[in-house]
Protein backbone atom coordinates (compact mmCIF):
# COMPACT_ATOMS: atom_id res chain seq x y z
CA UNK A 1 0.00 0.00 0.00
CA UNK A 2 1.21 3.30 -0.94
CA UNK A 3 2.25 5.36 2.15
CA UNK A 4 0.21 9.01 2.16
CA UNK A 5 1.42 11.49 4.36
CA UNK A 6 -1.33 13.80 5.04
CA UNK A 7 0.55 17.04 6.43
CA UNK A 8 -2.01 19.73 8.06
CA UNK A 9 -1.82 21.84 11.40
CA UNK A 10 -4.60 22.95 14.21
CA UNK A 11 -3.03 26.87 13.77
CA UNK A 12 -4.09 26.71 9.43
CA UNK A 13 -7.92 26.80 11.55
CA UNK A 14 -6.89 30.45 13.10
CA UNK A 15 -6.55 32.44 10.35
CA UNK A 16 -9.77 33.99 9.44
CA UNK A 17 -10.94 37.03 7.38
CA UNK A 18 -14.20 37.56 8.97
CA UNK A 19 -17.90 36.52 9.00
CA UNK A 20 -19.36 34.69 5.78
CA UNK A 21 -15.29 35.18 3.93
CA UNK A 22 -15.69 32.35 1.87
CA UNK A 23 -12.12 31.04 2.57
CA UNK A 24 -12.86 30.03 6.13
CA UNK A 25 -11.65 27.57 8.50
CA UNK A 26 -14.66 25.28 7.96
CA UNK A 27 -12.95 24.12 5.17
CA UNK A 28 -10.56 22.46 6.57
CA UNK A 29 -13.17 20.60 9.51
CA UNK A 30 -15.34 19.56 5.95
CA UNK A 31 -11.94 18.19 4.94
CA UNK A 32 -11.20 16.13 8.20
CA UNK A 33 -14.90 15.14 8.93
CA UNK A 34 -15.20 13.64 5.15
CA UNK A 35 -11.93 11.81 5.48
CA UNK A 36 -13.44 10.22 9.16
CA UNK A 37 -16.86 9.34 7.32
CA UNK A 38 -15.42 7.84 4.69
CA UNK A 39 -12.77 5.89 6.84
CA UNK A 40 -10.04 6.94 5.32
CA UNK A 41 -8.17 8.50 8.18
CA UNK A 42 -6.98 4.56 8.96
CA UNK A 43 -4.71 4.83 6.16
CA UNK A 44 -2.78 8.15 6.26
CA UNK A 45 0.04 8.92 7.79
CA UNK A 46 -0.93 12.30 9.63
CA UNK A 47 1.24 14.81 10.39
CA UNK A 48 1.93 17.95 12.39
CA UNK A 49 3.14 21.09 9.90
CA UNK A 50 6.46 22.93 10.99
CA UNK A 51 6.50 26.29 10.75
CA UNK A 52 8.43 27.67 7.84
CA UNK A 53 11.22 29.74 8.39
CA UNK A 54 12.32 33.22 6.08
CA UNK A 55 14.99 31.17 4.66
CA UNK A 56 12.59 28.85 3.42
CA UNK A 57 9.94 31.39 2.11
CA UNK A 58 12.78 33.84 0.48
CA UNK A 59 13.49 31.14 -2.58
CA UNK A 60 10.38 31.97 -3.91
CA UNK A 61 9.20 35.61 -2.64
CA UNK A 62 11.68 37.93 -2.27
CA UNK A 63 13.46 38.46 1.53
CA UNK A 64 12.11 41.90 1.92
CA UNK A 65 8.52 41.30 0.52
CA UNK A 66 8.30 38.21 3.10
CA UNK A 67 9.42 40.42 6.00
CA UNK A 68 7.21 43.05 5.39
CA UNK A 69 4.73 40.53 5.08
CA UNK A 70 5.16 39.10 8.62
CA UNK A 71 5.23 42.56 10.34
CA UNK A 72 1.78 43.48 8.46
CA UNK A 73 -0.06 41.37 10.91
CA UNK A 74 -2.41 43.47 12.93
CA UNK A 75 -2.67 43.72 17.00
CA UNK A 76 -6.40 43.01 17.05
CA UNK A 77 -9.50 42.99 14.56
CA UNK A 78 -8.94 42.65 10.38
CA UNK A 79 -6.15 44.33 8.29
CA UNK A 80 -7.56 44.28 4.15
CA UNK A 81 -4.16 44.02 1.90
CA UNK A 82 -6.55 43.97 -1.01
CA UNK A 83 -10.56 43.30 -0.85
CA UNK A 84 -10.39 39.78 -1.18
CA UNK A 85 -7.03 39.08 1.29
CA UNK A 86 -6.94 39.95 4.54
CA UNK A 87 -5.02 39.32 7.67
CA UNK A 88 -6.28 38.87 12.04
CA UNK A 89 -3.31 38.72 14.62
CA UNK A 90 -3.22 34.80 13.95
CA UNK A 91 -3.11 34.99 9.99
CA UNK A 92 0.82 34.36 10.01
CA UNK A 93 0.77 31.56 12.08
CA UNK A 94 -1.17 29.80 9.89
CA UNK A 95 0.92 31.02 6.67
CA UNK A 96 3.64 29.58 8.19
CA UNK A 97 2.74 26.24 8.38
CA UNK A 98 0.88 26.21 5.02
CA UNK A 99 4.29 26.76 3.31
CA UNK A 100 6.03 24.58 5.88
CA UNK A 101 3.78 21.75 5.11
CA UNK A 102 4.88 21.72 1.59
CA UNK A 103 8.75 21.74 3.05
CA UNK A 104 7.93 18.60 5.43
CA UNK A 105 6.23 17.04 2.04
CA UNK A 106 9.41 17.57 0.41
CA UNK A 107 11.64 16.12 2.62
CA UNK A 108 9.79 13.17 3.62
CA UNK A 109 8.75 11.92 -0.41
CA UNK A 110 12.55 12.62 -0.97
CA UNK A 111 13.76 10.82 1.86
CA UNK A 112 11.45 7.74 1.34
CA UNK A 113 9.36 7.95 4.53
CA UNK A 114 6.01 8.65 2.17
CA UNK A 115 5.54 8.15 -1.18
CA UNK A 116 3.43 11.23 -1.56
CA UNK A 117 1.90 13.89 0.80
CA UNK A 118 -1.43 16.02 0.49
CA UNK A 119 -1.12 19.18 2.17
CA UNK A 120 -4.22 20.02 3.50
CA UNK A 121 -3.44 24.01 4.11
CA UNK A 122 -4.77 27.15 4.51
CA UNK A 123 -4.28 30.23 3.63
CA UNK A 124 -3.79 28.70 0.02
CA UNK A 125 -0.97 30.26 -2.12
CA UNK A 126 -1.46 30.25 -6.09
CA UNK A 127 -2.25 33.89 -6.21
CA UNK A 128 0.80 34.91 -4.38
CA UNK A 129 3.06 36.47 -6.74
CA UNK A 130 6.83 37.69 -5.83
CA UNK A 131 5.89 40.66 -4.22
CA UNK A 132 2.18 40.33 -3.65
CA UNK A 133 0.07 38.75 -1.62
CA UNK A 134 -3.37 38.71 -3.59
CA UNK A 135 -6.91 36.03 -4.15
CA UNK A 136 -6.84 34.91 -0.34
CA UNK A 137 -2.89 34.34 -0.79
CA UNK A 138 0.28 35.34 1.13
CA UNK A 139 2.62 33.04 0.50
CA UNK A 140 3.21 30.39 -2.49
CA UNK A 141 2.80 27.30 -0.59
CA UNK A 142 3.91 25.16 -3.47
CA UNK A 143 6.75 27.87 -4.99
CA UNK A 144 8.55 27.34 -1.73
CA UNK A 145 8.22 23.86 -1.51
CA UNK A 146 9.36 23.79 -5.41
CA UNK A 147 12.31 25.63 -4.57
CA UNK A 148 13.20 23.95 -1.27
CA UNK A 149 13.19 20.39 -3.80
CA UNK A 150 15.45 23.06 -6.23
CA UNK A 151 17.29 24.61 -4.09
CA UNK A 152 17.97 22.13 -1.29
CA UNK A 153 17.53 18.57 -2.70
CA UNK A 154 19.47 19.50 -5.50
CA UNK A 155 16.22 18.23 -8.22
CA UNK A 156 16.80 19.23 -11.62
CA UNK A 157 13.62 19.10 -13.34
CA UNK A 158 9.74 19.11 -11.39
CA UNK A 159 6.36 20.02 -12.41
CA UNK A 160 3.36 21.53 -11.44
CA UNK A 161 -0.09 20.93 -12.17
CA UNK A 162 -2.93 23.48 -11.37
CA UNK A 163 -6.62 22.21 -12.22
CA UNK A 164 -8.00 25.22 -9.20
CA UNK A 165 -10.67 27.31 -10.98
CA UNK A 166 -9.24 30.22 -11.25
CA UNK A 167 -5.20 30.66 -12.69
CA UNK A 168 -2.16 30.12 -10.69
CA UNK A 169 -0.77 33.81 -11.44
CA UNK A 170 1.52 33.83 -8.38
CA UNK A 171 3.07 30.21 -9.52
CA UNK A 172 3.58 31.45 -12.99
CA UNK A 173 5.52 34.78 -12.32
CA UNK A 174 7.76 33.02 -9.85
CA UNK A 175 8.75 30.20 -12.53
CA UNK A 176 8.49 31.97 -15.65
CA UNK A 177 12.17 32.09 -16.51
CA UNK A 178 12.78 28.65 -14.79
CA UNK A 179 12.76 26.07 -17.11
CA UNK A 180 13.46 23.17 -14.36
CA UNK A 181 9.49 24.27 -13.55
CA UNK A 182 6.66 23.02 -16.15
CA UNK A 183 3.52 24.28 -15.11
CA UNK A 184 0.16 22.64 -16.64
CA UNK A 185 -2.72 24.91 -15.99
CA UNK A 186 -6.30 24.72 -17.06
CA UNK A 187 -8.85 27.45 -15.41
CA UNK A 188 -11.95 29.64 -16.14
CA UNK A 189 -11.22 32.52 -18.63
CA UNK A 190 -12.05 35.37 -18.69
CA UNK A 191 -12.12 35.24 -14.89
CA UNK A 192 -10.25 36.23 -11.94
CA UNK A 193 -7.31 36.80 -11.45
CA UNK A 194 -7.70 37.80 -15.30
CA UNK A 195 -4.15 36.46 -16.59
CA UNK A 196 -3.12 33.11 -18.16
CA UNK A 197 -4.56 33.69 -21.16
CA UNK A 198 -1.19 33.31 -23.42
CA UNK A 199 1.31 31.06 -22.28
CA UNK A 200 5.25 33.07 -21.00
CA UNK A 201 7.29 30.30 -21.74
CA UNK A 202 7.73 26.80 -23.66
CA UNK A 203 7.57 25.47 -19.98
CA UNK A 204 4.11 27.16 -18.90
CA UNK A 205 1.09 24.80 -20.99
CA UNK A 206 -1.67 26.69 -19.40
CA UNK A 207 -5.15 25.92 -20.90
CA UNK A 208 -7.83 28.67 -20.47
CA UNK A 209 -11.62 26.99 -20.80
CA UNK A 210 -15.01 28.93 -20.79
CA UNK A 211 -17.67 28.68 -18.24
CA UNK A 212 -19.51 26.10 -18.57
CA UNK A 213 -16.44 23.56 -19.60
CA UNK A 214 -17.44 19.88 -18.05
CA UNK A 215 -15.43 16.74 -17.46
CA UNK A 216 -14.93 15.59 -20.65
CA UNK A 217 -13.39 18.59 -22.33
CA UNK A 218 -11.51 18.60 -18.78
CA UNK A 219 -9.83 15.07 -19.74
CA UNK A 220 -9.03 15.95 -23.40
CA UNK A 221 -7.02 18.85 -22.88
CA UNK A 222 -5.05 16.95 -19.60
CA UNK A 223 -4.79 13.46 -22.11
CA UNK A 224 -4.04 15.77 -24.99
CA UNK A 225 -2.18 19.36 -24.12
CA UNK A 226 -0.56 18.26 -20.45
CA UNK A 227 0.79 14.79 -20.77
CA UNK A 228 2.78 15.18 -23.80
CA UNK A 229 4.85 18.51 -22.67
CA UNK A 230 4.80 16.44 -19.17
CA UNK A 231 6.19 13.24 -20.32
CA UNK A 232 8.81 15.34 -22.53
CA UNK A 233 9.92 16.74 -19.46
CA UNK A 234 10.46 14.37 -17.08
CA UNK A 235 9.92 15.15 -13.88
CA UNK A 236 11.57 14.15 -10.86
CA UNK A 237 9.03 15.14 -8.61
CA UNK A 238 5.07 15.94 -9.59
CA UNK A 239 3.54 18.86 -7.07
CA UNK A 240 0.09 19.62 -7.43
CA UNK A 241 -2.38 22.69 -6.97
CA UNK A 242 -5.22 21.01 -5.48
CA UNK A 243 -8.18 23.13 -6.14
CA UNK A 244 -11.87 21.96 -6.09
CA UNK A 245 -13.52 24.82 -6.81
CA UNK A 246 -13.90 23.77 -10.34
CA UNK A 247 -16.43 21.20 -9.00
CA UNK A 248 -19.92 21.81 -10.13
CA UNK A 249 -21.37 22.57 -7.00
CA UNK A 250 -19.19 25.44 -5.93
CA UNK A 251 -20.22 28.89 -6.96
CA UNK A 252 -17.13 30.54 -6.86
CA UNK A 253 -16.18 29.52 -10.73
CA UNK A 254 -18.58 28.13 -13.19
CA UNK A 255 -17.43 24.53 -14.33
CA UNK A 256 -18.39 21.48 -14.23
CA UNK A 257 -16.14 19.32 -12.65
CA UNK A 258 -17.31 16.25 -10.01
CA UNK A 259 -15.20 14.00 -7.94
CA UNK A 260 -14.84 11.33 -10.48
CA UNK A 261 -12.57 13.71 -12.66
CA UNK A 262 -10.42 14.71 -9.70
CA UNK A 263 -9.86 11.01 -9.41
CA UNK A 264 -9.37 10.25 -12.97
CA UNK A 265 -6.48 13.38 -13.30
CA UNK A 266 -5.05 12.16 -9.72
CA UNK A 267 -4.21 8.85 -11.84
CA UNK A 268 -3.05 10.08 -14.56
CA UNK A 269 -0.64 12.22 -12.52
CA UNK A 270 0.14 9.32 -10.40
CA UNK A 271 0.81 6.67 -13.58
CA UNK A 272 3.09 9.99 -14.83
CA UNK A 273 4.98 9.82 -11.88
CA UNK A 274 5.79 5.85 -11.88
CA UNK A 275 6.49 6.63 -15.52
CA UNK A 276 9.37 8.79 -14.52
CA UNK A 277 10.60 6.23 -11.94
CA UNK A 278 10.17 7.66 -8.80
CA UNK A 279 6.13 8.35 -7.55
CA UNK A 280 6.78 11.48 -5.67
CA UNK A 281 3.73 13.77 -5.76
CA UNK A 282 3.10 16.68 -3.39
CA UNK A 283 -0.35 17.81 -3.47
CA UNK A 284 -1.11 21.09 -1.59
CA UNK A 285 -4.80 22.41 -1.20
CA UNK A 286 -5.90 25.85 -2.84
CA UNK A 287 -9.36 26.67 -3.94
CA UNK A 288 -12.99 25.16 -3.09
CA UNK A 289 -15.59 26.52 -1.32
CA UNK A 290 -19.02 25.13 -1.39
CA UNK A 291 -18.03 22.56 1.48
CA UNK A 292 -19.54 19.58 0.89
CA UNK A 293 -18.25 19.58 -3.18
CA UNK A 294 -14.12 20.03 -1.38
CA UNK A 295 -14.92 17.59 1.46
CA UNK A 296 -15.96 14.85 -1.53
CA UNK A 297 -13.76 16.11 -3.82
CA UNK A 298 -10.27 15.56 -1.76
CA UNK A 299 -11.58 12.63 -0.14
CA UNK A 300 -11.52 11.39 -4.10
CA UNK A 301 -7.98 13.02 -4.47
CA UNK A 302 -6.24 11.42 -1.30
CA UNK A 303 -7.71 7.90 -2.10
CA UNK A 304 -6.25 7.14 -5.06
CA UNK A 305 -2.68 8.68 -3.83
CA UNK A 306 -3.01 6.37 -1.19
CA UNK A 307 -3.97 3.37 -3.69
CA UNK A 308 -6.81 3.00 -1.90
């Protein structure tokens, strides 16, 4: 049986940006209770999240940006950044162990003592560009964990997928003149954050769809457009962009996605991986926010990382 680490931390509940903010720390209880209904909690590994430290975050944002960043964190009540992204006294301390979650996933796929980790996080971290927090987003969970397999573990050549609604802007301007990064997008367009639309770099194969794109367009463009430039590129080490807010349920975006097509790409990316002789995937949670849809929709993810 496959060995899933499943990497998440009490302080990712505290952060919250106020009443009815629709990135809230229900979604991570959905996440848990779903995962005890379902009985999959028996077979994960689950562990505490360290918290990152500047080193860490400063190979993907820049040292001043992420210091300025940490200091922005207000005494008492809500401090708006931007209308959607906004920070309460505790906001850091869970920023800090969404990014170090993706570290601890690093190390522990690379060091053999999981053969893949789902990250289940918040704040997410897609949006985050360099310099700019942004879409619920501080931090790029998954750029620093990139770079800390880069930078640290000495990997020449990863990917990252991105099937969250809306388009990983952050990850794209921190890889887009690193060509040890593919990045396989597909999201809503024209929709927030507005960008995506032509692709930066041979390495970038993002994929803008209309509203209203289902499943099976969904499977064509991963079967046809991602898995080609993927297998080209041979990656060491798969991470992933776990969205769900591309599920049909959740208001946020409008397409059509259910939980059998987060289980069908979750395979593919899986077979991809044994394909390039090694298996390790880090999956780190971003969008979805209708909770039942993400509850159902990671349940589907983490089973078939953990073969189950």
């Amino acid at each position: 049986m496959t060995t899933t680490a499943f990497i998440s931390h009490r302080d990712c509940f505290l952060h919250d940006m106020g009443a009815h903010h629709p990135e809230c720390p229900d979604r991570l209880s959905a996440i848990n209770d779903r995962l005890i209904a379902a009985g999959l909690d028996l077979f994960l590994n689950f562990v505490d999240a360290p918290v990152a430290t500047v080193d860490n975050l400063a190979r993907a944002h820049p040292r001043e940006y992420v210091e300025e960043t940490l200091a922005a964190v207000p005494d008492h009540g809500i401090r708006h950044l931007d209308p959607d992204t906004a920070m309460c006294p505790h906001t850091m301390k869970a920023a800090l162990r969404s990014s170090g979650a993706g570290v601890l996933a690093v190390d522990m796929v690379l060091r053999g003592e999981a053969e893949n980790a789902f990250c289940a996080v918040r704040p997410p971290g897609h949006h985050a560009e360099r310099a700019k927090p942004m879409g619920f987003c501080f931090f790029n969970n998954v750029a620093v964990a990139i770079r800390h397999a880069l930078e640290v573990h000495g990997l020449q050549r990863v990917a990252v997928i991105d099937f969250d609604v809306h388009h990983g802007n952050g990850t794209e301007d921190i890889f887009r003149d690193d060509p040890r990064v593919m990045m396989a997008s597909i999201f809503q367009h024209p929709f927030y954050p507005y960008s995506g639309a032509d692709n930066p770099a041979p390495h970038m194969v993002n994929v803008p769809v209309p509203a209203g794109t289902r499943g099976e367009a969904f499977r064509e463009i991963v079967t046809g457009k991602w898995m080609p430039a993927l297998r080209e590129h041979r990656p060491e080490m798969i991470f992933i962009s776990a969205g769900f807010d591309a599920h049909y349920e959740d208001d946020m975006g409008s397409l059509g996605l259910v939980e059998a097509d987060y289980a069908w790409v979750t395979k593919q990316l899986k077979d991809l991986a044994a394909e390039c002789g090694h298996r390790r995937i880090v999956s780190m949670l971003e969008g979805g926010y209708a909770l039942s849809s993400l509850a159902r929709s990671v349940a589907a993810h983490v089973k078939v990382l953990a073969d189950l």
